[in-house]
Protein backbone atom coordinates (compact mmCIF):
# COMPACT_ATOMS: atom_id res chain seq x y z
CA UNK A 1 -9.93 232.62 144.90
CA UNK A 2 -9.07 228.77 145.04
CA UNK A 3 -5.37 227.95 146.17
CA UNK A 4 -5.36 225.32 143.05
CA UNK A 5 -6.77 225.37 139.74
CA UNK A 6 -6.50 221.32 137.73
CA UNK A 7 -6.20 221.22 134.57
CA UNK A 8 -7.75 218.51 132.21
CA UNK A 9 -8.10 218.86 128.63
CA UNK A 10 -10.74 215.99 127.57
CA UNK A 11 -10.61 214.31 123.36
CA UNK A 12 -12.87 211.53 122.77
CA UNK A 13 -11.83 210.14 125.88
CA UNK A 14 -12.91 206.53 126.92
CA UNK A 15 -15.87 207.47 129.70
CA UNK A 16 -15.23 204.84 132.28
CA UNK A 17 -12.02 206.42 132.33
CA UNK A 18 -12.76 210.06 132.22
CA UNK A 19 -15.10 209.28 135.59
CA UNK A 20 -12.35 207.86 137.01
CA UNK A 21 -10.22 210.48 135.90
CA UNK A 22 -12.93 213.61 137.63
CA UNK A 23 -13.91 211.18 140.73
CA UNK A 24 -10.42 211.08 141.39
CA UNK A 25 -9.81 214.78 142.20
CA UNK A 26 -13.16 215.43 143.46
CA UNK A 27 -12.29 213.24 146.26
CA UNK A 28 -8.94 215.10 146.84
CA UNK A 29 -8.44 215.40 150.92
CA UNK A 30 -7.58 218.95 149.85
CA UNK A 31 -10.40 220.82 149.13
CA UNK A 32 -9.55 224.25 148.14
CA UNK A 33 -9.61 223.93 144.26
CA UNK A 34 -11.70 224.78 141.04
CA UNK A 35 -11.46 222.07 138.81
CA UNK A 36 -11.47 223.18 134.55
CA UNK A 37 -12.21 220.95 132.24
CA UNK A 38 -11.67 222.16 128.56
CA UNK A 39 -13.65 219.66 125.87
CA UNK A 40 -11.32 219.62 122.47
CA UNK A 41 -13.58 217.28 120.94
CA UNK A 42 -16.99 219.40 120.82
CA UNK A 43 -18.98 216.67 119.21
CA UNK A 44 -18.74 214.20 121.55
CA UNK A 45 -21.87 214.94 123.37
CA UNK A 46 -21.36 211.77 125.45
CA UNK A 47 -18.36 213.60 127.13
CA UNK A 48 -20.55 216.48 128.16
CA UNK A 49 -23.26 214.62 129.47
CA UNK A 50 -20.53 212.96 131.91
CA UNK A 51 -18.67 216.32 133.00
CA UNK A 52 -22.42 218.17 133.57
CA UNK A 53 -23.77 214.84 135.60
CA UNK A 54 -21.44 215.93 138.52
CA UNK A 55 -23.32 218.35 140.48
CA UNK A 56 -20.24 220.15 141.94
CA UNK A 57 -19.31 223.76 141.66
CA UNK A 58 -15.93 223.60 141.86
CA UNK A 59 -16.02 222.30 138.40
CA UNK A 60 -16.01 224.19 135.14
CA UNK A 61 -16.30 222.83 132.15
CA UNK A 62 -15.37 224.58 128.54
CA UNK A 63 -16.08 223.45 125.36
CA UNK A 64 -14.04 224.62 122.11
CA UNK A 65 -15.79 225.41 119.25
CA UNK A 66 -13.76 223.24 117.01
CA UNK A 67 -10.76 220.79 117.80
CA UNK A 68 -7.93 223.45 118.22
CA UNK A 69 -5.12 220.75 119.95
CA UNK A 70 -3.63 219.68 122.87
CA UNK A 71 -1.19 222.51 123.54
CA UNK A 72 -3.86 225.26 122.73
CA UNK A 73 -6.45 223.63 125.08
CA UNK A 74 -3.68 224.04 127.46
CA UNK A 75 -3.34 227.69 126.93
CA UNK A 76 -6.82 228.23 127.13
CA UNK A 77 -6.88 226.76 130.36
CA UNK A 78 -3.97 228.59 131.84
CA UNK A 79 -5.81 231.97 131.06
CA UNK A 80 -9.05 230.90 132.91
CA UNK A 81 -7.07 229.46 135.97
CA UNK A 82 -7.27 231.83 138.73
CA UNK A 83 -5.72 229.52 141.64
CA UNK A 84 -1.91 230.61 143.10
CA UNK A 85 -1.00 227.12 141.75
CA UNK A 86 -1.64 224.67 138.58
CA UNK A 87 -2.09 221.16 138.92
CA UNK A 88 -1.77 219.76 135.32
CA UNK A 89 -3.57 216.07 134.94
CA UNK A 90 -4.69 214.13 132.03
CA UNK A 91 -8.07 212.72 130.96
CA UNK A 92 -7.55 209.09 131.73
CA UNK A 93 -5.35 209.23 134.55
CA UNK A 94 -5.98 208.79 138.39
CA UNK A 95 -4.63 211.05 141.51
CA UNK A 96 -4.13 209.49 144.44
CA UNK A 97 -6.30 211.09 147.42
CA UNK A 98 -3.45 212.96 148.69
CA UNK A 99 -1.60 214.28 145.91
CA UNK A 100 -2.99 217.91 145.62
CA UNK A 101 -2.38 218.00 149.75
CA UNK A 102 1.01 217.02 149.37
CA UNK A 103 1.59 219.15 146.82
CA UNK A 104 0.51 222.60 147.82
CA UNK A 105 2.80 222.02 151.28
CA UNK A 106 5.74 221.31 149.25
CA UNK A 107 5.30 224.82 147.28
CA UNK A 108 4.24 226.58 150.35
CA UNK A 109 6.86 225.68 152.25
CA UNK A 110 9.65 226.16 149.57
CA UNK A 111 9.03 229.42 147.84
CA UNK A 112 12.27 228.89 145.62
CA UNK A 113 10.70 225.77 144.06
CA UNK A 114 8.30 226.62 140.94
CA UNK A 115 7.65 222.79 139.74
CA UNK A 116 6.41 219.79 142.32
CA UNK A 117 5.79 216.67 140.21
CA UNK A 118 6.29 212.85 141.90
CA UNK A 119 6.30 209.25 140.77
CA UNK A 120 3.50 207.67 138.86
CA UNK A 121 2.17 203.78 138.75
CA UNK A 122 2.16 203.05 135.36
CA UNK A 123 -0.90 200.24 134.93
CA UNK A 124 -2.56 198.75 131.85
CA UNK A 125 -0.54 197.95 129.08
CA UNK A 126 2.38 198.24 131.06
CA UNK A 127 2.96 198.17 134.88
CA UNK A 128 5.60 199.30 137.02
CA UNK A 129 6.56 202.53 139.22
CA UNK A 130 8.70 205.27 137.43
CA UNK A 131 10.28 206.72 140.17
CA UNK A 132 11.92 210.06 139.25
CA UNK A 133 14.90 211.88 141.00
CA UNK A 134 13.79 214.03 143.84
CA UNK A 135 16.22 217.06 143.86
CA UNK A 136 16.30 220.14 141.50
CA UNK A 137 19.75 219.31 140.45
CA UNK A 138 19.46 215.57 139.87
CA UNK A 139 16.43 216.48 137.86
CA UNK A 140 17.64 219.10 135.93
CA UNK A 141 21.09 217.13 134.93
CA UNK A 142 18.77 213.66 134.24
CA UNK A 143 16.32 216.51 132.11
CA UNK A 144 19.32 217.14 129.42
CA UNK A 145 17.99 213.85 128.22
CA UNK A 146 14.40 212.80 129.44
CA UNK A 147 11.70 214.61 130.65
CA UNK A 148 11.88 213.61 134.40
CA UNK A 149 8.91 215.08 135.66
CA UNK A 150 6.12 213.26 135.22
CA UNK A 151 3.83 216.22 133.57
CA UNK A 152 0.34 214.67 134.59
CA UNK A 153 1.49 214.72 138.06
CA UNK A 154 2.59 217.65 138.01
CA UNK A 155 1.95 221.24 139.81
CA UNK A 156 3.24 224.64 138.74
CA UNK A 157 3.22 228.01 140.71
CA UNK A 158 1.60 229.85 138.04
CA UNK A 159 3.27 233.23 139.00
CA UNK A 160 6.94 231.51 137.52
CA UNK A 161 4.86 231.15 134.10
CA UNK A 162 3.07 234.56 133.79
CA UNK A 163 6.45 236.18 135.45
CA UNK A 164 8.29 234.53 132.54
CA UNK A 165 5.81 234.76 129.65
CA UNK A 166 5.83 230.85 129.01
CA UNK A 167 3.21 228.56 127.79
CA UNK A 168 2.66 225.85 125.56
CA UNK A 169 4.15 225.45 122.17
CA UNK A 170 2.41 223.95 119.87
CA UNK A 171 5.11 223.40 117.79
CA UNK A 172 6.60 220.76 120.14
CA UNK A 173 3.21 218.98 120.59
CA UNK A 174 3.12 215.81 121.80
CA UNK A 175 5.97 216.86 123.58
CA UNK A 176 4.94 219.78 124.95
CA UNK A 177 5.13 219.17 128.38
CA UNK A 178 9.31 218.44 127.65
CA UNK A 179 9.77 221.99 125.99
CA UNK A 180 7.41 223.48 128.77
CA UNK A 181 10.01 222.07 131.35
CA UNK A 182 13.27 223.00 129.35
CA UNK A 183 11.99 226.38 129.21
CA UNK A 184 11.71 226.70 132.88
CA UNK A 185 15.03 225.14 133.96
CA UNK A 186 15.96 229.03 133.73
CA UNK A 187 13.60 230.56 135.89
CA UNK A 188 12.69 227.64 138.68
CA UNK A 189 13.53 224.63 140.90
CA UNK A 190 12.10 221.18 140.19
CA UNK A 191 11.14 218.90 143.74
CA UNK A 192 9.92 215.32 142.72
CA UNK A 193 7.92 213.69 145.65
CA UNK A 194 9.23 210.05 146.25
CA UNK A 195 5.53 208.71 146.64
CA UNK A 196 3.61 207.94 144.13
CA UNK A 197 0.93 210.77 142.65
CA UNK A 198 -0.74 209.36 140.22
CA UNK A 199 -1.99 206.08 138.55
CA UNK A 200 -0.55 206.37 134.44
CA UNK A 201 -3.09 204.40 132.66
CA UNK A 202 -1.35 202.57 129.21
CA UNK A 203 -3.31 201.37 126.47
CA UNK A 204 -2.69 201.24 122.86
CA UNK A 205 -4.52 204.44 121.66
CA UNK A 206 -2.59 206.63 124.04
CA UNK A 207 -0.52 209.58 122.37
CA UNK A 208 2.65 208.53 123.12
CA UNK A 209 1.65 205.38 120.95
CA UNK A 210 -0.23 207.25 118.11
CA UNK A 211 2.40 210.07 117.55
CA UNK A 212 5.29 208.18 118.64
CA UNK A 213 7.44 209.12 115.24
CA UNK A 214 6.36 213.08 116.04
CA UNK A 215 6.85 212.73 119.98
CA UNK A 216 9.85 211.33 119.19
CA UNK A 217 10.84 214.20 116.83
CA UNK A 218 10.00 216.59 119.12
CA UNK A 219 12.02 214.75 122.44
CA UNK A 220 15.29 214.81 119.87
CA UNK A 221 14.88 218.44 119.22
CA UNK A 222 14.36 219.36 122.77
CA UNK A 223 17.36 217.56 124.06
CA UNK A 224 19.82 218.22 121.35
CA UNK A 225 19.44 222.52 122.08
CA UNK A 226 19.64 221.55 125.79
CA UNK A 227 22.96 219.61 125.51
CA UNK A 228 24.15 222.59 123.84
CA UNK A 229 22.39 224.89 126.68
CA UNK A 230 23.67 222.91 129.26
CA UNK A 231 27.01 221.05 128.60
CA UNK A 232 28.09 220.88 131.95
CA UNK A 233 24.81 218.94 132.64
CA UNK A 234 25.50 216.88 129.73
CA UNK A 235 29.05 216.14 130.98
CA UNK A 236 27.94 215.41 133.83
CA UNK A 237 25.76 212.60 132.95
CA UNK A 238 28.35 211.05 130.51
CA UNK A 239 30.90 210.86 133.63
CA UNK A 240 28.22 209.24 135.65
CA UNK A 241 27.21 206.67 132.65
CA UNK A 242 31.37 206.18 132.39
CA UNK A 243 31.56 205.45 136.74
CA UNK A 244 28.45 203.17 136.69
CA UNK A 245 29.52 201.22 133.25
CA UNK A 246 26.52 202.04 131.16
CA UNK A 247 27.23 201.85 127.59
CA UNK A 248 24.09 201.87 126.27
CA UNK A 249 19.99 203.22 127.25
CA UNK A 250 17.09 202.70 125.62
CA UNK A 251 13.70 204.56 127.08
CA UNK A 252 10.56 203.88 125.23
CA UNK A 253 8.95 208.01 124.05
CA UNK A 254 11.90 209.24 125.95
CA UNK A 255 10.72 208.61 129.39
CA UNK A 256 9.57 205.37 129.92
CA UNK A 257 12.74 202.36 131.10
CA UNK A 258 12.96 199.57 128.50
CA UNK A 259 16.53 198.52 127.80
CA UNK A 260 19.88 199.03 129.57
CA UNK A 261 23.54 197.95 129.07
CA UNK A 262 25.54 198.27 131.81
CA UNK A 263 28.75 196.55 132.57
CA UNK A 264 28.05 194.15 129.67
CA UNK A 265 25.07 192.90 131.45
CA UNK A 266 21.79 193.61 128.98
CA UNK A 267 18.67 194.83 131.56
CA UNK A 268 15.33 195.02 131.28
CA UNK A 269 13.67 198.24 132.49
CA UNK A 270 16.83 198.96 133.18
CA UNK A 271 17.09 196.96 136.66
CA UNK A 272 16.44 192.95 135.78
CA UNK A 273 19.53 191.33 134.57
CA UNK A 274 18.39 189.25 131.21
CA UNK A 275 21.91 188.18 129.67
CA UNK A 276 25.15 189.00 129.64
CA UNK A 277 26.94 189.61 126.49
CA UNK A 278 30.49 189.86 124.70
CA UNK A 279 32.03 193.14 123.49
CA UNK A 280 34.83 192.30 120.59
């Protein structure tokens, strides 16, 4: 059995990028993975004719009969996966060479911790690092109100899922990933890596973009039942907002830094000083 199965669910993606995308973890420095592909977009015989050029048997691909959606594609993939550990990672994205390495040594060295994610390089349409907090706590009080781990960097021990009956829910979709990460607050730690894992490619046709009204929907819902889960968490943050003089935060599909106010001072990805401003 492989120590890691990736994950990929593939829709009419761009193909320069979707080579990028499978080159990317085929040239892993770890080595002891299967690598499933699931095509949601069984048309697009262009897609198939990529994924079957690479002559390598660690990869499988599937192909759905009909467009079923992101979060089902998901599911599908978590039954087929047979490694001790899922490393989830999107279609147009890019690992760095030693993510899945870094990865599996954080898990196997720290049986209490269920989710390793890290930072990503955001690059395209927008470029800068999001650097996420490293410690389960941190993360868990900073995921009453954004999902802080990056999902398409991230890796799963797949026992703390089938142990706990939780998948996708397709209900939440495009914000799956934030409802699969509330739902395992419960039953799990959360380590971020402070290095980067993985190059987040932005363009304008990416979901966040397309669905931002739904994802945004969806983020609101999540965060509102874990305020009311969590209030200490929640409490928590306001205190540190009150100590640091934040009045206002504005992250673009919940996640990404755009806008902050803090001690009167308006700033731009929350970290460049633009203007300062006066409160009457």
């Amino acid at each position: 059995m492989p120590r890691v199965s990736v994950l990929t669910p593939v829709y009419n993606t761009n193909p320069a990028h979707l080579r990028q995308c499978i080159e990317s973890i085929l040239n892993q420095t770890f080595k002891d993975f299967e690598f499933l592909i699931i095509n949601d977009s069984p048309e697009n015989k262009e897609l198939e004719r990529i994924i079957s050029s690479y002559k390598d048997n660690r990869i499988k691909y599937i192909k759905n009969d009909k467009n079923i959606g992101i979060s089902a594609s998901r599911n599908k993939l978590l039954k087929q996966a047979q490694g001790e550990y899922i490393a989830i990672f999107d279609h147009d994205d890019i690992s760095v060479p030693d993510r899945l390495k870094w990865q599996v040594d954080v898990l196997d060295k720290n049986p209490a911790i269920g989710v390793v994610s890290g930072w990503m390089k955001f690059f395209g349409k927008e470029n800068f690092v999001w650097q996420t907090p490293e410690n389960d706590l941190d993360i868990k009080i900073n995921m009453i109100q954004n999902c802080c781990a990056a999902h398409t960097a991230a890796m799963i021990r797949k026992s703390v899922l089938t142990d706990n009956n939780i998948v996708y829910e397709d209900f939440f979709s495009p914000s799956e990933d934030y409802r699969l990460w509330a739902r395992l607050m419960d039953v799990t730690h959360f380590y971020n890596i402070q290095k980067v894992l993985v190059e987040y490619r932005t363009h304008t046709n990416m979901t966040t973009i397309c669905q931002k009204e739904k994802m945004h929907n969806a983020w609101r819902a999540i965060s509102s039942e874990l305020r009311n889960k969590y209030p200490v968490y929640y409490n928590m943050i306001k205190e540190q907002e009150g100590k640091t003089g934040t009045r206002f935060r504005l992250r673009l599909f919940g996640f990404i830094p755009l806008l902050k106010i803090k001690n009167n001072w308006i700033q731009l990805f929350e970290f460049i000083p633009v203007f300062k401003i006066k409160w009457k």
